[in-house]
C-alpha atoms as a PDB file:
ATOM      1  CA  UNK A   1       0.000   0.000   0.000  1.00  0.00           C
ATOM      2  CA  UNK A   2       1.628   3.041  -0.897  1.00  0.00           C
ATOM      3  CA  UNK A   3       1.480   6.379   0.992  1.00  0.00           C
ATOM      4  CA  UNK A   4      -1.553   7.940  -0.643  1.00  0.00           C
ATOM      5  CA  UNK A   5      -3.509   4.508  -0.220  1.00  0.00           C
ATOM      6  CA  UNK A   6      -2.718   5.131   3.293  1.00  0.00           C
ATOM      7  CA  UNK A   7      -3.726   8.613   4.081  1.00  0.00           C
ATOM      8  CA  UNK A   8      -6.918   8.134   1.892  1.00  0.00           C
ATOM      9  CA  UNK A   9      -7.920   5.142   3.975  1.00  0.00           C
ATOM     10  CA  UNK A  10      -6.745   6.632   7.527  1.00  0.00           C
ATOM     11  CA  UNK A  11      -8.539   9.905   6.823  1.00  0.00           C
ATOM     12  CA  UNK A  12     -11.887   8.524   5.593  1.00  0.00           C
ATOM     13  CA  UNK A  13     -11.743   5.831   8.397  1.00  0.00           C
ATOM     14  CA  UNK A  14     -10.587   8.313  11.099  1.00  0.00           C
ATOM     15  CA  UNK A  15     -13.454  10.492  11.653  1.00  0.00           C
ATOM     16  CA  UNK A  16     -16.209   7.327  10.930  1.00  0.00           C
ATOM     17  CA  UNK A  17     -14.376   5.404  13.761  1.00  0.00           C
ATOM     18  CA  UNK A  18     -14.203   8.315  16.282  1.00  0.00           C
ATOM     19  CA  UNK A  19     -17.858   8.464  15.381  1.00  0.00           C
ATOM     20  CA  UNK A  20     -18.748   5.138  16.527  1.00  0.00           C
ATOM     21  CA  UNK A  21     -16.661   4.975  19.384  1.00  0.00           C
ATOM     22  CA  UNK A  22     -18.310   8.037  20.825  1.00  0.00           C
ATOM     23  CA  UNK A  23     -21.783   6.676  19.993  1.00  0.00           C
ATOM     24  CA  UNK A  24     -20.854   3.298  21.638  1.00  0.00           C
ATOM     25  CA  UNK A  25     -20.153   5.202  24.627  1.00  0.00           C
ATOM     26  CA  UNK A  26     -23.426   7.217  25.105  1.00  0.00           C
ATOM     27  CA  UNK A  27     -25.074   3.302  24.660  1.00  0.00           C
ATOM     28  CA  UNK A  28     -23.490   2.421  27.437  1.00  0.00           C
ATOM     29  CA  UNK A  29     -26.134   3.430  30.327  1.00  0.00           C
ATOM     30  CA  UNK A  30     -28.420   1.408  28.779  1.00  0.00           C
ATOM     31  CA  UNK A  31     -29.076  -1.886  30.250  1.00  0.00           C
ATOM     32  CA  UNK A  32     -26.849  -4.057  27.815  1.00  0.00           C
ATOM     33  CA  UNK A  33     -25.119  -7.876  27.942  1.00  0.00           C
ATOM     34  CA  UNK A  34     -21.626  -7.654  29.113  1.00  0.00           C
ATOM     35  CA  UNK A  35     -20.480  -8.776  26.018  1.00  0.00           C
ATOM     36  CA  UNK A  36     -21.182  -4.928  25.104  1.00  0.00           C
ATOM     37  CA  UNK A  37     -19.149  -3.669  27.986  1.00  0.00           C
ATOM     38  CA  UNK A  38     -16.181  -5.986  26.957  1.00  0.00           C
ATOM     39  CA  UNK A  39     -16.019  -4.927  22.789  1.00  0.00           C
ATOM     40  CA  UNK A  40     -16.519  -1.494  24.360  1.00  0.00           C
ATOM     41  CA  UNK A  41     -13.507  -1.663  26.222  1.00  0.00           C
ATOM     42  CA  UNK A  42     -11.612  -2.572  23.416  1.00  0.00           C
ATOM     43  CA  UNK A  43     -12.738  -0.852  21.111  1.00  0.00           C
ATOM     44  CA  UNK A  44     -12.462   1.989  23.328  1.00  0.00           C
ATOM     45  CA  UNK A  45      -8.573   1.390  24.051  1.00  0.00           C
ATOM     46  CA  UNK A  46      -7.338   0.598  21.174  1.00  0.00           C
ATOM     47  CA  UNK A  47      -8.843   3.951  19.665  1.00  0.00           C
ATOM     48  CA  UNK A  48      -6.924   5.546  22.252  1.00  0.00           C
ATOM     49  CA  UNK A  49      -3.809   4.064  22.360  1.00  0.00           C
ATOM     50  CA  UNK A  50      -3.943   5.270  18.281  1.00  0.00           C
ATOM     51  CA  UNK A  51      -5.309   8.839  19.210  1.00  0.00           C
ATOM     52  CA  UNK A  52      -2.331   9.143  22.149  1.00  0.00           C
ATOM     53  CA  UNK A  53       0.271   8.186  19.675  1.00  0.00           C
ATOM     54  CA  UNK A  54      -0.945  10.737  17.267  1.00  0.00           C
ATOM     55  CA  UNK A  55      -1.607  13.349  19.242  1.00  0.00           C
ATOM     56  CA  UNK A  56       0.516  15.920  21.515  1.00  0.00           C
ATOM     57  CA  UNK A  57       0.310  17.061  24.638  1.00  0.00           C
ATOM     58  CA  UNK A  58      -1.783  17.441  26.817  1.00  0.00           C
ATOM     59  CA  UNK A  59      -4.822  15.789  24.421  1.00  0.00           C
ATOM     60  CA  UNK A  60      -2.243  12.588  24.157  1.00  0.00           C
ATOM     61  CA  UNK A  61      -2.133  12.027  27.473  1.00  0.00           C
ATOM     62  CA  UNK A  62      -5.506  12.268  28.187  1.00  0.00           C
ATOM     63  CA  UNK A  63      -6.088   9.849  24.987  1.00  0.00           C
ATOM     64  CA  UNK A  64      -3.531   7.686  27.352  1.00  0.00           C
ATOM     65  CA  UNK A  65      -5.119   7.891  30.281  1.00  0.00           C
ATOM     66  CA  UNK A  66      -8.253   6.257  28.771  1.00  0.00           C
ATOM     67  CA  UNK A  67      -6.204   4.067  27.447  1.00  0.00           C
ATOM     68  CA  UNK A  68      -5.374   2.963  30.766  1.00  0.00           C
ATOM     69  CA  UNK A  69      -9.009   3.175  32.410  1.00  0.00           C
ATOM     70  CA  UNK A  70     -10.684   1.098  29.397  1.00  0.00           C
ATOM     71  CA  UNK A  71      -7.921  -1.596  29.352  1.00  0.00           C
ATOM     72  CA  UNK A  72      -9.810  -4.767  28.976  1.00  0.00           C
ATOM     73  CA  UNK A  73      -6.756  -7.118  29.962  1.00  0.00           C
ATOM     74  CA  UNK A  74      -6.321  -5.299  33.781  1.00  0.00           C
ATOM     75  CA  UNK A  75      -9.964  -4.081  34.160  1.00  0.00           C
ATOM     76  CA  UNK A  76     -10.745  -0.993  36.190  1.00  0.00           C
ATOM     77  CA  UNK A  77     -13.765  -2.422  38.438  1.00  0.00           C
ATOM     78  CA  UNK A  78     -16.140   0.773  38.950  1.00  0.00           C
ATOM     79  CA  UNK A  79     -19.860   0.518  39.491  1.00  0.00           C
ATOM     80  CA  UNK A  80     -22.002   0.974  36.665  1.00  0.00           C
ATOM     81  CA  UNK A  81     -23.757   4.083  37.995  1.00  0.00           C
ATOM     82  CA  UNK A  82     -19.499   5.625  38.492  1.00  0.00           C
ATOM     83  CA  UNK A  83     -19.236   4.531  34.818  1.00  0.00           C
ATOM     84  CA  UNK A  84     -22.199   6.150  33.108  1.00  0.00           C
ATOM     85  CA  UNK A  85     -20.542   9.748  33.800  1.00  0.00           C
ATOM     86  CA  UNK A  86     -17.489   8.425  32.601  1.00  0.00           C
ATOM     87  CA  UNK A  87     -18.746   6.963  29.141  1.00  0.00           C
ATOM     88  CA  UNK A  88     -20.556  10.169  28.383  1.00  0.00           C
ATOM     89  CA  UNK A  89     -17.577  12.200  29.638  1.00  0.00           C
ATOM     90  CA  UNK A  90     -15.560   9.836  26.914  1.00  0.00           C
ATOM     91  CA  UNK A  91     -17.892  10.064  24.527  1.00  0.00           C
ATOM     92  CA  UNK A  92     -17.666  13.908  24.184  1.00  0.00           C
ATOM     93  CA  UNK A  93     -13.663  13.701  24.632  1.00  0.00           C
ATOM     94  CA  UNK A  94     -14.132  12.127  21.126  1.00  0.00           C
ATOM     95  CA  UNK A  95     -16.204  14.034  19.327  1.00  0.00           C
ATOM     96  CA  UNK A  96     -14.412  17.101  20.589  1.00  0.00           C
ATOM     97  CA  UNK A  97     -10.992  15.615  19.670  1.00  0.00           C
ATOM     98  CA  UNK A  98     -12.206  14.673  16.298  1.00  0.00           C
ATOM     99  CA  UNK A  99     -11.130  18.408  14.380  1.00  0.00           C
ATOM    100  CA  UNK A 100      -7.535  17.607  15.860  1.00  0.00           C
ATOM    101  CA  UNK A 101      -7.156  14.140  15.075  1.00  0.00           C
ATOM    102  CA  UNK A 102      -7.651  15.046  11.363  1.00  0.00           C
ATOM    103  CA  UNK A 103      -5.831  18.048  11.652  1.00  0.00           C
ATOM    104  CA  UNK A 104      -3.115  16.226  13.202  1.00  0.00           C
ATOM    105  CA  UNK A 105      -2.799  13.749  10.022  1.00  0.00           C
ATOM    106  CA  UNK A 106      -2.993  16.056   8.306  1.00  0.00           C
ATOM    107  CA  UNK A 107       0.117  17.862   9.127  1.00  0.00           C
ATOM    108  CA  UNK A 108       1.673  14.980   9.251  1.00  0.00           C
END
């Protein structure tokens, strides 16, 4: 795959995966199997390990730091009703992050 192959597909996949993510979180106060909590929390980490790599500081750390609380292989064992806040407070890091993820590629 050559190099415009691979900015083509990063930059339309980019802002439709940031896009899901974020809509995966708000889902998650809804009553839901815990199969749904699991792909959530990867899903949700590996987006952010990607995001802190890309990214500068301070929005790279705090991509890290989610990293770290959504890790599905050392799980971080809150209370649902501690977790709803947290998903929507995710959810919006996202979506707000989304302009500077693509402007990051971009310049890149």
């Amino acid at each position: 795959m050559n190099s415009s192959e691979d900015k083509d597909f990063t930059d339309g996949n980019w802002a439709a995966t940031c896009l899901v993510i974020a809509a995966l979180l708000f889902a998650a106060p809804l009553d839901l199997p815990y199969g749904y909590y699991t792909f959530l929390r990867w899903a949700v980490s590996l987006m952010s390990v990607a995001a802190a790599f890309r990214l500068q500081a301070p929005l790279g750390l705090t991509f890290g730091a989610i990293a770290i609380l959504y890790n599905p292989l050392i799980i971080v064992g809150l209370s649902k009703a501690t977790w709803t806040p947290i998903n929507i407070v995710v959810g919006f890091i996202f979506l707000v992050a989304l302009p500077k993820l693509k402007e990051d590629k971009k310049s890149s």
